[in-house]
PDB file of N, CA and C in Angstrom:
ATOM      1  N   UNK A   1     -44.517  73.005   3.057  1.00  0.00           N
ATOM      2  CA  UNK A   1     -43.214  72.845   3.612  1.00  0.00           C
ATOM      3  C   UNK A   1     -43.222  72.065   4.915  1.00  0.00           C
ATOM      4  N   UNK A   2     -44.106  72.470   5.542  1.00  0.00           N
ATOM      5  CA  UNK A   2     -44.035  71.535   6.666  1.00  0.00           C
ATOM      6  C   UNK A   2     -43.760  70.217   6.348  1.00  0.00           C
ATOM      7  N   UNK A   3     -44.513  69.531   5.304  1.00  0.00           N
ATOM      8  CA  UNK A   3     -44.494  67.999   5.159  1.00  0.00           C
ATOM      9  C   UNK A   3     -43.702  67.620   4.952  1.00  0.00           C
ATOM     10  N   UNK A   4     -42.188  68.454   4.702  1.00  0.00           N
ATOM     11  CA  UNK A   4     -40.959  67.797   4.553  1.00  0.00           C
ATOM     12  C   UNK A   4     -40.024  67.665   5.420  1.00  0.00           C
ATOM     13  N   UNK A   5     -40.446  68.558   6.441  1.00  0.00           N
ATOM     14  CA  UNK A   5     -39.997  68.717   7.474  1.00  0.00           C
ATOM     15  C   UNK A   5     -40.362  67.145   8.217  1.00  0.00           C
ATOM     16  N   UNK A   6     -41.851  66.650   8.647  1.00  0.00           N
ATOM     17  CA  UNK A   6     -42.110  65.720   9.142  1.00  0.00           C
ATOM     18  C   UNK A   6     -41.521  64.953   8.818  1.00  0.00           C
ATOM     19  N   UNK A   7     -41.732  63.883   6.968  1.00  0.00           N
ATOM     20  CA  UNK A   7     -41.233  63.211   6.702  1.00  0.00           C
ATOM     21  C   UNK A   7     -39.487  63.085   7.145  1.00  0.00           C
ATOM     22  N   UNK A   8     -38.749  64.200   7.100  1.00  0.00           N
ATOM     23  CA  UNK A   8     -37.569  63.757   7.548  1.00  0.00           C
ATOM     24  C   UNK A   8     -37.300  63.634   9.144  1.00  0.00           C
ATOM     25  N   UNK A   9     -37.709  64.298   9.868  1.00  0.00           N
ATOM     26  CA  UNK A   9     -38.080  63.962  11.524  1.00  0.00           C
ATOM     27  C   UNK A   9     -38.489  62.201  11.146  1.00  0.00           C
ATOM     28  N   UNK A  10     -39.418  62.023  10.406  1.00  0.00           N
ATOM     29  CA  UNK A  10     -39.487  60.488  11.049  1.00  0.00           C
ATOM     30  C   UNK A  10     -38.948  59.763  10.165  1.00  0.00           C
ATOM     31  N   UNK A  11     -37.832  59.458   9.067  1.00  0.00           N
ATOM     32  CA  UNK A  11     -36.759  59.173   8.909  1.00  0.00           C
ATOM     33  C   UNK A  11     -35.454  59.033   9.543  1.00  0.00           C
ATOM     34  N   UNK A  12     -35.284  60.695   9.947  1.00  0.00           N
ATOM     35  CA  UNK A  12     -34.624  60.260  11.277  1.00  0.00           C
ATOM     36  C   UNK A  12     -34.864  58.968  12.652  1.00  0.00           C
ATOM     37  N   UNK A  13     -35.621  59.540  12.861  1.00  0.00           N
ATOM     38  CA  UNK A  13     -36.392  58.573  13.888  1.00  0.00           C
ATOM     39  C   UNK A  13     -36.464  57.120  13.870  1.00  0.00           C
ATOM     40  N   UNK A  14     -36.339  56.759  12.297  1.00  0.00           N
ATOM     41  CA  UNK A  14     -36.435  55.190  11.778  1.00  0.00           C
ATOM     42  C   UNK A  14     -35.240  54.576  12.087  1.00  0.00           C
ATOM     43  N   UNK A  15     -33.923  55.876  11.518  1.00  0.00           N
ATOM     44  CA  UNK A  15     -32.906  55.547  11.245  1.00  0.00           C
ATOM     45  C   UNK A  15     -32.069  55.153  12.877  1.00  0.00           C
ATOM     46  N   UNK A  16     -32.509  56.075  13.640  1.00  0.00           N
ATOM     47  CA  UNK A  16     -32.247  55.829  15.155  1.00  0.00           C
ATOM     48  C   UNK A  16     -32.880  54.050  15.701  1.00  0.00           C
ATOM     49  N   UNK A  17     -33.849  54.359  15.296  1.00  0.00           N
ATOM     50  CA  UNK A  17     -34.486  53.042  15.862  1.00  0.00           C
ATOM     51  C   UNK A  17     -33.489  51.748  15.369  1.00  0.00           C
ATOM     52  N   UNK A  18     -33.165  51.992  14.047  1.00  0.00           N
ATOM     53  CA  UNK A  18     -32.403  50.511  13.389  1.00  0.00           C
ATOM     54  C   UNK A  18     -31.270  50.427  13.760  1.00  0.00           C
ATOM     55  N   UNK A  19     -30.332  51.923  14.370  1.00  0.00           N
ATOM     56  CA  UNK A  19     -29.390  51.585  14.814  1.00  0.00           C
ATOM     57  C   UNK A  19     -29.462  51.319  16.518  1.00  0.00           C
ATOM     58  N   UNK A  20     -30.342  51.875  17.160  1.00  0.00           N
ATOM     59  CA  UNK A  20     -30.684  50.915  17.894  1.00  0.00           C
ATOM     60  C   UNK A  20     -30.915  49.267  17.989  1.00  0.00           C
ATOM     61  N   UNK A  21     -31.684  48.848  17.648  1.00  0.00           N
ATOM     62  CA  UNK A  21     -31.622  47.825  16.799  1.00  0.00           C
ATOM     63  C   UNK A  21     -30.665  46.704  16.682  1.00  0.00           C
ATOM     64  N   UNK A  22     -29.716  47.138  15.776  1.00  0.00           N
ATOM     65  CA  UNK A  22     -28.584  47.074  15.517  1.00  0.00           C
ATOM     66  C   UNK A  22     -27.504  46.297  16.550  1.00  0.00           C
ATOM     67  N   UNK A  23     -27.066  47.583  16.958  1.00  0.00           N
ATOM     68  CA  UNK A  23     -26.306  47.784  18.445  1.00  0.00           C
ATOM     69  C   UNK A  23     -26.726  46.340  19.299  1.00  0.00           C
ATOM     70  N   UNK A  24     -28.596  46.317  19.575  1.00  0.00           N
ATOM     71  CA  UNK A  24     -28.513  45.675  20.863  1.00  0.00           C
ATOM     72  C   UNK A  24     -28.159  44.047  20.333  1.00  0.00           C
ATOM     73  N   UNK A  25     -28.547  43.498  18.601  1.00  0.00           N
ATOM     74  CA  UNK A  25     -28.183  42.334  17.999  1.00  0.00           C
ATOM     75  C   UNK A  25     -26.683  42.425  18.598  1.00  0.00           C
ATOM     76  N   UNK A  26     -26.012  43.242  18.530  1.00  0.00           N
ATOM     77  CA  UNK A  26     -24.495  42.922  18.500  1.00  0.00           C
ATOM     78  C   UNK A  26     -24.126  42.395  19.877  1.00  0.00           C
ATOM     79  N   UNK A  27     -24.711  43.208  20.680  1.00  0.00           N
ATOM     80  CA  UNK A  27     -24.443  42.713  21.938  1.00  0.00           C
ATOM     81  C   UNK A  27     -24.899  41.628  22.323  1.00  0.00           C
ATOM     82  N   UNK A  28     -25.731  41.196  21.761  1.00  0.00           N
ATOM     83  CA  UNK A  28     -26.877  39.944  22.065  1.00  0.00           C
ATOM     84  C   UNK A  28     -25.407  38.713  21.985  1.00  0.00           C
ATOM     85  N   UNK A  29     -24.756  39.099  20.550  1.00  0.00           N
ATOM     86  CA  UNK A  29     -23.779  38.446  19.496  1.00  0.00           C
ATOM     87  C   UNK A  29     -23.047  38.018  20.522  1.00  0.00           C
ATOM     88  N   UNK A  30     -22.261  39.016  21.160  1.00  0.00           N
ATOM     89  CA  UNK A  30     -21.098  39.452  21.454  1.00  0.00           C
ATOM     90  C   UNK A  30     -21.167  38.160  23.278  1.00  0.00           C
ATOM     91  N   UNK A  31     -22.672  38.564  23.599  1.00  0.00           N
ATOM     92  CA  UNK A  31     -22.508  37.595  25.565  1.00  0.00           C
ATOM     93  C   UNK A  31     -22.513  36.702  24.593  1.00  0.00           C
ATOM     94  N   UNK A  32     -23.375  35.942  23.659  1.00  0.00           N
ATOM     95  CA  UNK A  32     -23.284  34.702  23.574  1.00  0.00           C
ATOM     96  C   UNK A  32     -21.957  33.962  23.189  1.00  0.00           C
ATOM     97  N   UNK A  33     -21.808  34.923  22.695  1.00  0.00           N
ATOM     98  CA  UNK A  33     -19.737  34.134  22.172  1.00  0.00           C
ATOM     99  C   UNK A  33     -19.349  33.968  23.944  1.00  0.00           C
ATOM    100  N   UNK A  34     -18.972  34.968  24.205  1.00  0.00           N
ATOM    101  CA  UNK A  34     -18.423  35.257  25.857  1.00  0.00           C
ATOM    102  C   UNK A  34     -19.526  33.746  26.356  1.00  0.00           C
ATOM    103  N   UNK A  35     -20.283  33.531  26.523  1.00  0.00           N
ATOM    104  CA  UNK A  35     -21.157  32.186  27.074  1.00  0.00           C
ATOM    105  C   UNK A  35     -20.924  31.074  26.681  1.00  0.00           C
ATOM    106  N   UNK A  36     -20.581  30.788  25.534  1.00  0.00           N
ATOM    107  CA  UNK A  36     -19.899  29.720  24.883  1.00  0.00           C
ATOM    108  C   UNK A  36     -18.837  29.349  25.274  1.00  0.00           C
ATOM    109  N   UNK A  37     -17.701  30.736  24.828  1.00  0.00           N
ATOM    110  CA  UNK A  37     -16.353  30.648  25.553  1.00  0.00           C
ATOM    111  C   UNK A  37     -15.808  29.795  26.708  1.00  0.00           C
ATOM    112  N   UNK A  38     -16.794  30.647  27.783  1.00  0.00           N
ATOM    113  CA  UNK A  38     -16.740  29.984  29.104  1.00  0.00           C
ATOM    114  C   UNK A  38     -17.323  28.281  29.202  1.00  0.00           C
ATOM    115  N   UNK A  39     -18.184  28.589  28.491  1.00  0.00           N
ATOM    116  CA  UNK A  39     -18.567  26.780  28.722  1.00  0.00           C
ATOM    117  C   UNK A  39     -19.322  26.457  30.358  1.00  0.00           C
ATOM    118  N   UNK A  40     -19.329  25.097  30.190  1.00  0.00           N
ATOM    119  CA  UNK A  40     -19.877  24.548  32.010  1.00  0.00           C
ATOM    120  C   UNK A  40     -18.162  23.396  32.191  1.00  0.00           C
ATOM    121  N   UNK A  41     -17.294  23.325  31.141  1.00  0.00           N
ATOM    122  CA  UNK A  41     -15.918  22.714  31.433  1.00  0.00           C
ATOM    123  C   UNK A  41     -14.910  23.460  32.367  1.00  0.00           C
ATOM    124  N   UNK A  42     -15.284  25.061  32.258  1.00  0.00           N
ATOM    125  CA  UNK A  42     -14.575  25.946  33.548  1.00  0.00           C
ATOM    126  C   UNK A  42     -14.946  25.383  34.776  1.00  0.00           C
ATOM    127  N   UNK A  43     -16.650  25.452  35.366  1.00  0.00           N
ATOM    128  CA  UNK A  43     -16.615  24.661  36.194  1.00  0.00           C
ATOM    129  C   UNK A  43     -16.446  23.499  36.902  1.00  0.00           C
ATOM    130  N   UNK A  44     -16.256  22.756  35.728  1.00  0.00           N
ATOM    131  CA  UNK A  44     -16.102  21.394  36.102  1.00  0.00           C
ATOM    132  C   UNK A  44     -14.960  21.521  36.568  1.00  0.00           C
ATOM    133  N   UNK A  45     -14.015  22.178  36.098  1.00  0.00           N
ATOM    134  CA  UNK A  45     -12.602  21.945  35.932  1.00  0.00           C
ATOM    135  C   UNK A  45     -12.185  22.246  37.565  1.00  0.00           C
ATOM    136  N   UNK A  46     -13.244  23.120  37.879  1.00  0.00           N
ATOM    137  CA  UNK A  46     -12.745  23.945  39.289  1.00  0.00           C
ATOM    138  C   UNK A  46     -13.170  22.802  40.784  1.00  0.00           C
ATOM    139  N   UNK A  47     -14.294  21.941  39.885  1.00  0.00           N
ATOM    140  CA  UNK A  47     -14.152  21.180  41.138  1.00  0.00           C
ATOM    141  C   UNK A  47     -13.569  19.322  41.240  1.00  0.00           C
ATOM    142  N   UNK A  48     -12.931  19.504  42.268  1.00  0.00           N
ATOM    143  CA  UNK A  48     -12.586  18.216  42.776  1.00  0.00           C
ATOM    144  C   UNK A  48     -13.266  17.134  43.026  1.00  0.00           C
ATOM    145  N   UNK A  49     -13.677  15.913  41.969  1.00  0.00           N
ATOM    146  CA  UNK A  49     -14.814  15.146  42.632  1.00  0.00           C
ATOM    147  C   UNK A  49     -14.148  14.008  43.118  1.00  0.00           C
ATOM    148  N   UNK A  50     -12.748  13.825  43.284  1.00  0.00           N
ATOM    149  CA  UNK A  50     -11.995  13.113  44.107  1.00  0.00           C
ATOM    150  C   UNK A  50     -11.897  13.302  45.852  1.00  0.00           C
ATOM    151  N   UNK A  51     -12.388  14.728  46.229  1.00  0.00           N
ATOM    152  CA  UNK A  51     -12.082  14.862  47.608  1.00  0.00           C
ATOM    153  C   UNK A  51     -12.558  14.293  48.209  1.00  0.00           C
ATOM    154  N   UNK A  52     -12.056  14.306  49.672  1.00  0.00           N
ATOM    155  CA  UNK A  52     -13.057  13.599  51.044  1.00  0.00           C
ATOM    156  C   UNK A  52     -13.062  15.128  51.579  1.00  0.00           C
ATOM    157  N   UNK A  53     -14.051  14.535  52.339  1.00  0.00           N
ATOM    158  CA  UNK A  53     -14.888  15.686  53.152  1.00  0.00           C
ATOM    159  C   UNK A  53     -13.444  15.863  54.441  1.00  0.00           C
ATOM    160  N   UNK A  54     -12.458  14.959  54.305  1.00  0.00           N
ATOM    161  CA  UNK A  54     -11.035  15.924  55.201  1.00  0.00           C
ATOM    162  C   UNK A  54     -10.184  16.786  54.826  1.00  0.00           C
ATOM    163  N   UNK A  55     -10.444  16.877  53.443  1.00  0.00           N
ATOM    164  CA  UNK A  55      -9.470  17.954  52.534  1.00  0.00           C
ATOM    165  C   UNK A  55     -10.212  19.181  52.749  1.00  0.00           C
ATOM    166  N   UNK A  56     -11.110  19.376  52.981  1.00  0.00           N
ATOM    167  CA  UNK A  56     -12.057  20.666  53.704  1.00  0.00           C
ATOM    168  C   UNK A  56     -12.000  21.399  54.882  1.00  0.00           C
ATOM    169  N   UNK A  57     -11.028  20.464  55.898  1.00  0.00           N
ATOM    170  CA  UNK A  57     -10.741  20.879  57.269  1.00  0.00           C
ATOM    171  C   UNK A  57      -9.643  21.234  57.111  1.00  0.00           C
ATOM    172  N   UNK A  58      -9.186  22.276  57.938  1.00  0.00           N
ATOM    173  CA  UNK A  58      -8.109  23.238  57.870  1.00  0.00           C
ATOM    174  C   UNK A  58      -7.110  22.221  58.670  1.00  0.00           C
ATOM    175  N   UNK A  59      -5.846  22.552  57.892  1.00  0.00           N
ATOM    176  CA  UNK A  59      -4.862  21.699  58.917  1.00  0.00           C
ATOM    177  C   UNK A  59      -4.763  22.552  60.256  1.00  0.00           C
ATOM    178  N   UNK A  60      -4.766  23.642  60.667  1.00  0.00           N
ATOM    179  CA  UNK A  60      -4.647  24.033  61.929  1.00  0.00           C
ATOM    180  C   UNK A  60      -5.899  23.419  62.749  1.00  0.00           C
ATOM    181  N   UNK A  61      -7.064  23.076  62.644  1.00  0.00           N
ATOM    182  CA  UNK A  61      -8.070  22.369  63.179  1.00  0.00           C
ATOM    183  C   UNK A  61      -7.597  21.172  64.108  1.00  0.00           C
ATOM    184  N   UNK A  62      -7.860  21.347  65.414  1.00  0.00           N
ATOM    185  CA  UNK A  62      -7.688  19.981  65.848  1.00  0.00           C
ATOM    186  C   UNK A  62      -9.066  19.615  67.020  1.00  0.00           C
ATOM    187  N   UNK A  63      -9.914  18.939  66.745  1.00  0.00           N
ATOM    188  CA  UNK A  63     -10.985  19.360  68.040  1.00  0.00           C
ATOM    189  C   UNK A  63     -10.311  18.716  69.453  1.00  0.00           C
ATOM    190  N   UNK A  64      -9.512  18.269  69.619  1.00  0.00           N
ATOM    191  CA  UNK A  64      -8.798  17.334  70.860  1.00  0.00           C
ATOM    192  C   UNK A  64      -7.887  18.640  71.219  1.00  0.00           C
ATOM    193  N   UNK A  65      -7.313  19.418  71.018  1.00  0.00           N
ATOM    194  CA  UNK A  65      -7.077  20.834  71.381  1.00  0.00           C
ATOM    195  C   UNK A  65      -8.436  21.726  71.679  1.00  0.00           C
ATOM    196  N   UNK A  66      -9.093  21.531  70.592  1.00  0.00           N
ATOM    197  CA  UNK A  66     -10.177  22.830  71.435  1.00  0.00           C
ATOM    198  C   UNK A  66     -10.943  22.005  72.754  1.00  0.00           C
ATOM    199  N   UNK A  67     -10.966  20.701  72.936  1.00  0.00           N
ATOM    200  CA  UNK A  67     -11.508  19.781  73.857  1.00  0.00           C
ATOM    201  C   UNK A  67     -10.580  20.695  75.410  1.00  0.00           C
ATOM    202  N   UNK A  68      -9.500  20.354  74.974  1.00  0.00           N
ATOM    203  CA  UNK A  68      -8.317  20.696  76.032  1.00  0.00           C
ATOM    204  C   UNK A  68      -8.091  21.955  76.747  1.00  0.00           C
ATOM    205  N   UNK A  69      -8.407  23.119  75.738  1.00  0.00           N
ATOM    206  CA  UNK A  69      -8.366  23.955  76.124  1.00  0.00           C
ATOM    207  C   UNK A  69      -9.555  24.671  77.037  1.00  0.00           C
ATOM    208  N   UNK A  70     -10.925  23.645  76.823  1.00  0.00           N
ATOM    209  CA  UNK A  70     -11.873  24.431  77.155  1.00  0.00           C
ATOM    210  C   UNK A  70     -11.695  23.368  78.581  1.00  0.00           C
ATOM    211  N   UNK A  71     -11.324  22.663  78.709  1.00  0.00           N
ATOM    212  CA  UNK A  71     -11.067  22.083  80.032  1.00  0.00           C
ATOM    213  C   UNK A  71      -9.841  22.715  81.073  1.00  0.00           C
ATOM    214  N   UNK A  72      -8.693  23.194  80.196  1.00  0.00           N
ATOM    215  CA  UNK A  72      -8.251  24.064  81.154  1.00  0.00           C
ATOM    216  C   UNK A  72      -8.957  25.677  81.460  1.00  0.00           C
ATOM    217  N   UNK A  73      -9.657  26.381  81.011  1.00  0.00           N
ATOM    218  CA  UNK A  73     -11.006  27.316  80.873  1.00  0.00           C
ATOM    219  C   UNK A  73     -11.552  26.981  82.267  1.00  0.00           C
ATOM    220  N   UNK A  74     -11.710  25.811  82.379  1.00  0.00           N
ATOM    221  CA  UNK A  74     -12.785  25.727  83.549  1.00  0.00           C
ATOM    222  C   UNK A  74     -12.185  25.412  84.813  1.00  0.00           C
ATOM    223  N   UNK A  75     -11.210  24.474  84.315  1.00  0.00           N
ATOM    224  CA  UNK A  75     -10.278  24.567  85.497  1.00  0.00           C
ATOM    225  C   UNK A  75      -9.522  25.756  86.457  1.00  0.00           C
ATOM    226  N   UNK A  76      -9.185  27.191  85.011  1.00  0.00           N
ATOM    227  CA  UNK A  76      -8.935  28.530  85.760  1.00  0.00           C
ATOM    228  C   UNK A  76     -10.104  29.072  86.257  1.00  0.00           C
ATOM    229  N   UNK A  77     -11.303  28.412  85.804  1.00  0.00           N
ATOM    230  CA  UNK A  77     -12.603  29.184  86.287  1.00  0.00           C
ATOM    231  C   UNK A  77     -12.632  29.477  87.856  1.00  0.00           C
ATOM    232  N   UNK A  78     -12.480  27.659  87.777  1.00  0.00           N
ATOM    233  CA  UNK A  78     -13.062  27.250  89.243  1.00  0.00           C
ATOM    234  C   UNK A  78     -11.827  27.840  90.090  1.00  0.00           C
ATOM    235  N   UNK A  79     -10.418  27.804  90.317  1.00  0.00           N
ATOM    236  CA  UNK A  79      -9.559  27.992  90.784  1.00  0.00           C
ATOM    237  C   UNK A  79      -9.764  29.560  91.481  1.00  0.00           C
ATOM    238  N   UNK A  80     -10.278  30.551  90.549  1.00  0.00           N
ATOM    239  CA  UNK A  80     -10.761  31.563  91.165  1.00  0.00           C
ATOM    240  C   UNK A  80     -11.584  31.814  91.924  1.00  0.00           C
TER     241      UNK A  80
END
């Protein structure tokens, strides 16, 4: 009796393994669709290869203001 016992313990055991198995093919399935999907045309899409390096600077940026200001800075410095 025992031996039937084993044999089905490692039947079980087989049967776990294949659906293991199984499972991880699907997922394997499943990123590569999702990887495809996305493509490298999302990224492209996201970047601008028309810009200049001034479309990068913030319109509030002005360095002739921060010039100005750090000259009046020194001017209240010294005054004190």
């Amino acid at each position: 009796m025992a031996r039937s016992s084993t044999t089905f313990k490692k039947r079980q055991k087989e049967l776990a393994r294949l659906e293991k198995a199984r499972d991880k093919k699907d997922k394997r399935a499943t990123r590569k669709a999702q990887k495809q999907s996305r493509g490298t045309s999302s990224l492209d899409d996201a970047i601008d290869f028309n810009a200049s390096v001034y479309d990068f600077i913030p319109d509030e940026y002005s360095p002739v203001e921060e010039e100005e200001e750090a000259a009046e800075e020194t001017i209240a410095e010294g005054k004190k």
